[in-house]
PDB file of N, CA and C in Angstrom:
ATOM      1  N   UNK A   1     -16.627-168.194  17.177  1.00  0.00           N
ATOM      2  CA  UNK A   1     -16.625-167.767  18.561  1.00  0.00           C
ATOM      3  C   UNK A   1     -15.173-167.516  18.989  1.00  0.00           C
ATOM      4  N   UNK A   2     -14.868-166.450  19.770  1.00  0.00           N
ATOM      5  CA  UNK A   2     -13.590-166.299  20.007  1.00  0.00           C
ATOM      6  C   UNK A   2     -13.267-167.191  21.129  1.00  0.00           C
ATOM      7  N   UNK A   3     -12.121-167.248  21.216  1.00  0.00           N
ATOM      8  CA  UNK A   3     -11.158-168.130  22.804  1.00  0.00           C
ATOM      9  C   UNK A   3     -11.147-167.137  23.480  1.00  0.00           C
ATOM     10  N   UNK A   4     -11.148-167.891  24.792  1.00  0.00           N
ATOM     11  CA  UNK A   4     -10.836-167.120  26.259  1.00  0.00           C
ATOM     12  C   UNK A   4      -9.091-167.346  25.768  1.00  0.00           C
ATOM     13  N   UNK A   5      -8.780-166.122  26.275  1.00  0.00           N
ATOM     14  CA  UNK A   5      -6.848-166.474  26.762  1.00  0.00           C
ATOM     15  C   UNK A   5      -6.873-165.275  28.105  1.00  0.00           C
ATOM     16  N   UNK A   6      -5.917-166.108  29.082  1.00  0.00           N
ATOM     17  CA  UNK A   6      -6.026-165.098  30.137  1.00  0.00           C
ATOM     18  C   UNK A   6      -4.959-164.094  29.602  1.00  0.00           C
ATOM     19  N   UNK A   7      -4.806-162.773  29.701  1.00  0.00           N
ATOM     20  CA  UNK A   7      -4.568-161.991  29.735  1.00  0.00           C
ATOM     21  C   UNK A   7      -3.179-161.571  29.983  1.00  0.00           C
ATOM     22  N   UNK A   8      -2.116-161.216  29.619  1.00  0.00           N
ATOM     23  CA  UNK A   8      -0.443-161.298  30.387  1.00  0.00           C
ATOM     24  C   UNK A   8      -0.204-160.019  30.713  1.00  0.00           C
ATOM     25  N   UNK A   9       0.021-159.756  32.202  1.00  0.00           N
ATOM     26  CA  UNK A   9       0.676-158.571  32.651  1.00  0.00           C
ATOM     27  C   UNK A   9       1.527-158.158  32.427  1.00  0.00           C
ATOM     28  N   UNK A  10       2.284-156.821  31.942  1.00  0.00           N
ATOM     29  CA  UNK A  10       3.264-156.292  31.466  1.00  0.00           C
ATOM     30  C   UNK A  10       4.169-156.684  32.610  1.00  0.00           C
ATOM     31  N   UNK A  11       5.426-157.291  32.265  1.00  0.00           N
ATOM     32  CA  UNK A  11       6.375-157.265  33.317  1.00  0.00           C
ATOM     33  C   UNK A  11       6.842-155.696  34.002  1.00  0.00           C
ATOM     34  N   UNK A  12       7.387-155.868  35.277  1.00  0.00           N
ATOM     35  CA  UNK A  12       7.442-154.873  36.095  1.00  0.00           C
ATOM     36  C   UNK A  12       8.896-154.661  36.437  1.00  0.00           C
ATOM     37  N   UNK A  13       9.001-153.571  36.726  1.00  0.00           N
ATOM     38  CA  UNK A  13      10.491-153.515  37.513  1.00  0.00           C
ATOM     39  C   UNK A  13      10.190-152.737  38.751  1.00  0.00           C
ATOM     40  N   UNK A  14      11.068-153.267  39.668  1.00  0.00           N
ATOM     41  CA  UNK A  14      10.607-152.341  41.142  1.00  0.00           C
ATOM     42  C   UNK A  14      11.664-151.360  41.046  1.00  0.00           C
ATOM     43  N   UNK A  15      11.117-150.530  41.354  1.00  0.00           N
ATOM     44  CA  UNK A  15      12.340-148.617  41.815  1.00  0.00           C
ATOM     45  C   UNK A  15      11.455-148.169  43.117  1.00  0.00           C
ATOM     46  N   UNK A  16      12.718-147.761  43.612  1.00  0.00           N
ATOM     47  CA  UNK A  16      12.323-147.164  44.891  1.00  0.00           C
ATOM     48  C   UNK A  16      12.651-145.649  44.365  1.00  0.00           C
ATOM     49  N   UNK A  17      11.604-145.011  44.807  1.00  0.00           N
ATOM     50  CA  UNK A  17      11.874-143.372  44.611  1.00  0.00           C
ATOM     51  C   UNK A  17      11.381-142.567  45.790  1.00  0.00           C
ATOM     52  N   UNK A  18      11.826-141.556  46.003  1.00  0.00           N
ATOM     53  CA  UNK A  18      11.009-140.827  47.168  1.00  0.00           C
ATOM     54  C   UNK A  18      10.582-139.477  46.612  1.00  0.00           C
ATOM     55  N   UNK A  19       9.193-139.206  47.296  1.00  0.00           N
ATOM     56  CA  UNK A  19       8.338-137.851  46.872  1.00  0.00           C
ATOM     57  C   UNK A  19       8.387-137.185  48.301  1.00  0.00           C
ATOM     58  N   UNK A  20       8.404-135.944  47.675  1.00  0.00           N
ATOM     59  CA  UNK A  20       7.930-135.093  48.856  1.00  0.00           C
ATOM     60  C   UNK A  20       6.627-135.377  49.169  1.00  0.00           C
ATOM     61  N   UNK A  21       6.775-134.888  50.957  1.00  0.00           N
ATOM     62  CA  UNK A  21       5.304-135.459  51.468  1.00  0.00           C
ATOM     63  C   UNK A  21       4.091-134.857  51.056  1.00  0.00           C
ATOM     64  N   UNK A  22       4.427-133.368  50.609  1.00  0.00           N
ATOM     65  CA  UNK A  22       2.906-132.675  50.143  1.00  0.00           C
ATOM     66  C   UNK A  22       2.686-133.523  49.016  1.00  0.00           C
ATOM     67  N   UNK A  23       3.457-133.596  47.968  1.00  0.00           N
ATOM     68  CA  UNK A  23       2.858-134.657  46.772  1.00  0.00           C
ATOM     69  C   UNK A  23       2.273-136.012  47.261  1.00  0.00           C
ATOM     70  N   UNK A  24       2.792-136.686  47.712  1.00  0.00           N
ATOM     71  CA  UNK A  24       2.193-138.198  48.281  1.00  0.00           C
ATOM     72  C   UNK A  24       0.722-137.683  49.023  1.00  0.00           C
ATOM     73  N   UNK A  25       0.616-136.728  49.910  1.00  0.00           N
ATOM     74  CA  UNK A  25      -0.514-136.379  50.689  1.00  0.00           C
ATOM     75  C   UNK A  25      -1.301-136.218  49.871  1.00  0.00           C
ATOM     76  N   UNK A  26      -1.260-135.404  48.480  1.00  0.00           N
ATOM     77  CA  UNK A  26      -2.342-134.843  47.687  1.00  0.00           C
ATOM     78  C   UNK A  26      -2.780-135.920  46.711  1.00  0.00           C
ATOM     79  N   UNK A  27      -1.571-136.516  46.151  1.00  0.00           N
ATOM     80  CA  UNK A  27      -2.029-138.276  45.022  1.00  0.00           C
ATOM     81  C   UNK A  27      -2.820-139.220  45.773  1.00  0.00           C
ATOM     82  N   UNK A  28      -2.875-139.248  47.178  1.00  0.00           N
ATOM     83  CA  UNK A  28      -3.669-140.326  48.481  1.00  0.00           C
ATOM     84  C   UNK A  28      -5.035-139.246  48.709  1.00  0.00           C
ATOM     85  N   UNK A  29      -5.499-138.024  48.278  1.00  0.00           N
ATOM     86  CA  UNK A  29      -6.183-137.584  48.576  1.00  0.00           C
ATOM     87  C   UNK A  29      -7.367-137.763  47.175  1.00  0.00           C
ATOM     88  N   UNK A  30      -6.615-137.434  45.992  1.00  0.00           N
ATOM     89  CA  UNK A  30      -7.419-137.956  44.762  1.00  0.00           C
ATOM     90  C   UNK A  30      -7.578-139.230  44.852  1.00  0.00           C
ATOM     91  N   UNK A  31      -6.790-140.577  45.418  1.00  0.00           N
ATOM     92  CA  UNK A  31      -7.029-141.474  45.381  1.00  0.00           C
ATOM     93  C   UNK A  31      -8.342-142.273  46.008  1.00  0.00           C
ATOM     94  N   UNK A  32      -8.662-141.543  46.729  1.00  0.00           N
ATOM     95  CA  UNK A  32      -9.696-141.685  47.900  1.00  0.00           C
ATOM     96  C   UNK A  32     -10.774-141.650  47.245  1.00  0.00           C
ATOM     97  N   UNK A  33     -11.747-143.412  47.417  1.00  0.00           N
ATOM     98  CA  UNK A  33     -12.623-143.644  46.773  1.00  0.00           C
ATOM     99  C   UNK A  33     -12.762-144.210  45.172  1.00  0.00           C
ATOM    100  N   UNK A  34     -11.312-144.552  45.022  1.00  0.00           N
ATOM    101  CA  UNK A  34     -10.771-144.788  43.727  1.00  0.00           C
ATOM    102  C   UNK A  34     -10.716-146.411  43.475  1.00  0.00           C
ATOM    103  N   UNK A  35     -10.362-147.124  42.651  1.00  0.00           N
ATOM    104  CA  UNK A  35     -10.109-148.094  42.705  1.00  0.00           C
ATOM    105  C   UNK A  35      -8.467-148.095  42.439  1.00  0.00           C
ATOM    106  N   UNK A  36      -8.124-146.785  41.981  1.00  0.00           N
ATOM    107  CA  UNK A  36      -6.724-146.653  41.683  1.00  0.00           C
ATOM    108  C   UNK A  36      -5.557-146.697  43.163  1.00  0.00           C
ATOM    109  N   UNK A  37      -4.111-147.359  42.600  1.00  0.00           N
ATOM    110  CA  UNK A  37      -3.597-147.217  44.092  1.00  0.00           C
ATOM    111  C   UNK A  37      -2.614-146.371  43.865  1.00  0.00           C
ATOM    112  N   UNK A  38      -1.369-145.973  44.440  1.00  0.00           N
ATOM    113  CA  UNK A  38      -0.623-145.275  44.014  1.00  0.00           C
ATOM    114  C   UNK A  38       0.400-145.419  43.135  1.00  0.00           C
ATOM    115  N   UNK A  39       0.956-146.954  42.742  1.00  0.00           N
ATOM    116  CA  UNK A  39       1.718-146.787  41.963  1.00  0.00           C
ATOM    117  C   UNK A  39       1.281-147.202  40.631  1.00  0.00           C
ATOM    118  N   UNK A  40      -0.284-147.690  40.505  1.00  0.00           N
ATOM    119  CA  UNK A  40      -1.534-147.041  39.235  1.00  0.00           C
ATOM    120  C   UNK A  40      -1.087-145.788  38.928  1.00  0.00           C
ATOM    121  N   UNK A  41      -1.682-144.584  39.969  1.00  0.00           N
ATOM    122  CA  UNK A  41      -1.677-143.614  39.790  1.00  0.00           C
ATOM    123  C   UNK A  41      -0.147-143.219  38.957  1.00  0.00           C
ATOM    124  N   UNK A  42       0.877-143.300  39.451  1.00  0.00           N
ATOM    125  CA  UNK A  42       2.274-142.834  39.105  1.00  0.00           C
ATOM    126  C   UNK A  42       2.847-143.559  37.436  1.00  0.00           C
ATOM    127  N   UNK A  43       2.264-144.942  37.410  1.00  0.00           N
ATOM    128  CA  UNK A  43       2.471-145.399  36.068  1.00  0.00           C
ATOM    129  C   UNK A  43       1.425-144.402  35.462  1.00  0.00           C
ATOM    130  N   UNK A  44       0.612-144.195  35.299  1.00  0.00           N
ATOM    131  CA  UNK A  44      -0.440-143.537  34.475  1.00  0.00           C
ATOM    132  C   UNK A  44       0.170-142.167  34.226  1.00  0.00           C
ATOM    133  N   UNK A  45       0.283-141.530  35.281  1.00  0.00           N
ATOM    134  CA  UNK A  45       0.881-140.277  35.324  1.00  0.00           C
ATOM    135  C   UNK A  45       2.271-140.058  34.628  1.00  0.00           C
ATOM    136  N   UNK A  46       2.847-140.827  34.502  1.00  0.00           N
ATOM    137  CA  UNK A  46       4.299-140.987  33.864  1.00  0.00           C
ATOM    138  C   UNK A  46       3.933-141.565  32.614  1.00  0.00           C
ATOM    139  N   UNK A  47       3.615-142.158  32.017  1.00  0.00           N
ATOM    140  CA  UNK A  47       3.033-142.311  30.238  1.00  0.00           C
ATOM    141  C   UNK A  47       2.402-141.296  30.151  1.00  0.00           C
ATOM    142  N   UNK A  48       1.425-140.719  30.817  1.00  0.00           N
ATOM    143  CA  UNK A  48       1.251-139.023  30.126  1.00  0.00           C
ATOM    144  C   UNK A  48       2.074-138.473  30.050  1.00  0.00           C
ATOM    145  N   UNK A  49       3.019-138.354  30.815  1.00  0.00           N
ATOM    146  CA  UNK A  49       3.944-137.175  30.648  1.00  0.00           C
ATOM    147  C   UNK A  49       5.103-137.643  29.555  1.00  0.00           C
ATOM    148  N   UNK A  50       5.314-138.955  29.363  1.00  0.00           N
ATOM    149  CA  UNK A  50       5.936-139.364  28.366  1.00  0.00           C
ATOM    150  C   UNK A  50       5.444-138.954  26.583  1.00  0.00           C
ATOM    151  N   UNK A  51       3.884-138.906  26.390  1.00  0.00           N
ATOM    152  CA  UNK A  51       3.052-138.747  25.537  1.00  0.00           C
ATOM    153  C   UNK A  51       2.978-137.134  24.944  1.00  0.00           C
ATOM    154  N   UNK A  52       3.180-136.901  26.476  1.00  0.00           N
ATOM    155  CA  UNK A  52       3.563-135.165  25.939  1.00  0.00           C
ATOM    156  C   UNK A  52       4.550-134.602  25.712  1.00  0.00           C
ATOM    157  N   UNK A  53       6.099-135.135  26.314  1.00  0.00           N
ATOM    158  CA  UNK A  53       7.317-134.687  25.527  1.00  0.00           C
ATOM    159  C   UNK A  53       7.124-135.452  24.633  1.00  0.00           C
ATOM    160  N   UNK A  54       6.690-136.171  23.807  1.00  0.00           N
ATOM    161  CA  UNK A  54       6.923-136.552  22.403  1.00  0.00           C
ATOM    162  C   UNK A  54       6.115-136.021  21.353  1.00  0.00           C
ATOM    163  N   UNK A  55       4.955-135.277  21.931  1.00  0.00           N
ATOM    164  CA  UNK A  55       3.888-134.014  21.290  1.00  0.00           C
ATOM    165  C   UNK A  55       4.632-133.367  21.614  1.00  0.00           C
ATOM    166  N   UNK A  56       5.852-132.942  21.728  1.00  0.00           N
ATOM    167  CA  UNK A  56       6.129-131.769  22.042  1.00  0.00           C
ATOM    168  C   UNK A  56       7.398-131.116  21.145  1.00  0.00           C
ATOM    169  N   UNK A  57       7.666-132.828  21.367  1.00  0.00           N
ATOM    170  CA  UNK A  57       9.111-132.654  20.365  1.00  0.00           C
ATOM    171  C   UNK A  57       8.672-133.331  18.853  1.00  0.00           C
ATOM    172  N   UNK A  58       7.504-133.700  18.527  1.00  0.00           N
ATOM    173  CA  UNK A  58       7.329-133.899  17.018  1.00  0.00           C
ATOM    174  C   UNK A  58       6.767-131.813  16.750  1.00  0.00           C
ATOM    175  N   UNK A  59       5.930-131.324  17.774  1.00  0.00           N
ATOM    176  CA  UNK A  59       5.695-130.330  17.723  1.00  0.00           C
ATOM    177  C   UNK A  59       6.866-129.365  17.202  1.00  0.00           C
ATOM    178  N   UNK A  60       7.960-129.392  17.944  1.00  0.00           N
ATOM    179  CA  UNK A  60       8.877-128.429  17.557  1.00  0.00           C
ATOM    180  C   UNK A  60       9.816-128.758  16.515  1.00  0.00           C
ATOM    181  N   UNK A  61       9.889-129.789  16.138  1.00  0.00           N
ATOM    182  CA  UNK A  61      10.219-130.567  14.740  1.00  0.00           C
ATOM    183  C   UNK A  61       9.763-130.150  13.837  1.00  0.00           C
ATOM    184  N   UNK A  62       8.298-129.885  13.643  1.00  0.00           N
ATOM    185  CA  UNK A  62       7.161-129.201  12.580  1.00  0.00           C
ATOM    186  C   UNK A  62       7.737-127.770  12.478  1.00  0.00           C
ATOM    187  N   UNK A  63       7.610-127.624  13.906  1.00  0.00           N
ATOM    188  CA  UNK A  63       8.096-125.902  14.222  1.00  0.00           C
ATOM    189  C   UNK A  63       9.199-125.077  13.147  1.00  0.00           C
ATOM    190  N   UNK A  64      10.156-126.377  13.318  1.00  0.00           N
ATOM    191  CA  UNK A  64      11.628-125.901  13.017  1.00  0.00           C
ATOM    192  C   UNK A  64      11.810-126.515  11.400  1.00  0.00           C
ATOM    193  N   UNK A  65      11.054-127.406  10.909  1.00  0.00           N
ATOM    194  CA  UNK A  65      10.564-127.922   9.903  1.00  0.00           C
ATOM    195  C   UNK A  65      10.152-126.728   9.000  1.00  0.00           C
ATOM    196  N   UNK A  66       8.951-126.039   9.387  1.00  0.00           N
ATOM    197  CA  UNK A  66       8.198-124.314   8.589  1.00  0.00           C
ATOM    198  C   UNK A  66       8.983-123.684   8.573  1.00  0.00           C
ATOM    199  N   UNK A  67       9.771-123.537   9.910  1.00  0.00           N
ATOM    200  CA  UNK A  67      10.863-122.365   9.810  1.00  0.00           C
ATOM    201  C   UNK A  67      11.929-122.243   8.984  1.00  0.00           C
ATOM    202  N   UNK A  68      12.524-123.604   8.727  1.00  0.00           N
ATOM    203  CA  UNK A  68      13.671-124.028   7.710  1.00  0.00           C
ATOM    204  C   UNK A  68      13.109-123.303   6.095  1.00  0.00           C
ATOM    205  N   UNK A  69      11.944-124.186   6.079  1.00  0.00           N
ATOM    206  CA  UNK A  69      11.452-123.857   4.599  1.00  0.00           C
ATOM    207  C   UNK A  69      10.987-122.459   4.529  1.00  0.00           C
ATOM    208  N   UNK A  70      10.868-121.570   5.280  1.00  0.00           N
ATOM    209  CA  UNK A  70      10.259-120.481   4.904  1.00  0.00           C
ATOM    210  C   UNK A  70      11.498-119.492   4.497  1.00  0.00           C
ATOM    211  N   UNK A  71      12.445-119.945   5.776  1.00  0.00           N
ATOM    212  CA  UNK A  71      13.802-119.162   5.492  1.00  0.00           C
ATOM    213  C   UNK A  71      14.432-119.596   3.769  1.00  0.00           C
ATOM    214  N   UNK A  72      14.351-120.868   3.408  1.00  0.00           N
ATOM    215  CA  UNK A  72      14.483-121.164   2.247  1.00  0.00           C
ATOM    216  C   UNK A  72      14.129-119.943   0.990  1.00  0.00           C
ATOM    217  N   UNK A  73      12.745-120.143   1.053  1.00  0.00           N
ATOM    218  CA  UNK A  73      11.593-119.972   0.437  1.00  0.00           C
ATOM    219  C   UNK A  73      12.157-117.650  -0.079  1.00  0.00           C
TER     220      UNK A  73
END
């Protein structure tokens, strides 16, 4: 049988940042009805976008990777 262990929250750091108001208006508008709050929303949103410059840059690595060898070749 497994153990209960409670669970440990990733430590946090506080930053203050400021958004323009149309952005804040529109992230509080998807939020609505959510269980998500906004700075859910903004961590989430920021590891995607982290996930994709790094698809992006193993991407152009490959890119420049074919290109090397073909010029070789």
């Amino acid at each position: 049988m497994s153990r209960f262990k409670i669970p440990k929250m990733p430590s946090t750091v506080n930053k203050t940042i400021r958004f323009p108001q149309a952005i804040v208006d529109q992230v509080e508008l998807e939020l609505q009805g959510t269980s998500c709050n906004f700075s859910q929303f903004v961590i989430e949103a920021t590891r995607v976008a982290l996930e994709n410059l790094a698809e992006d840059r193993e991407m152009e690595a490959g890119r420049e990777e074919r290109q090397n060898k073909s010029e070789k070749d």
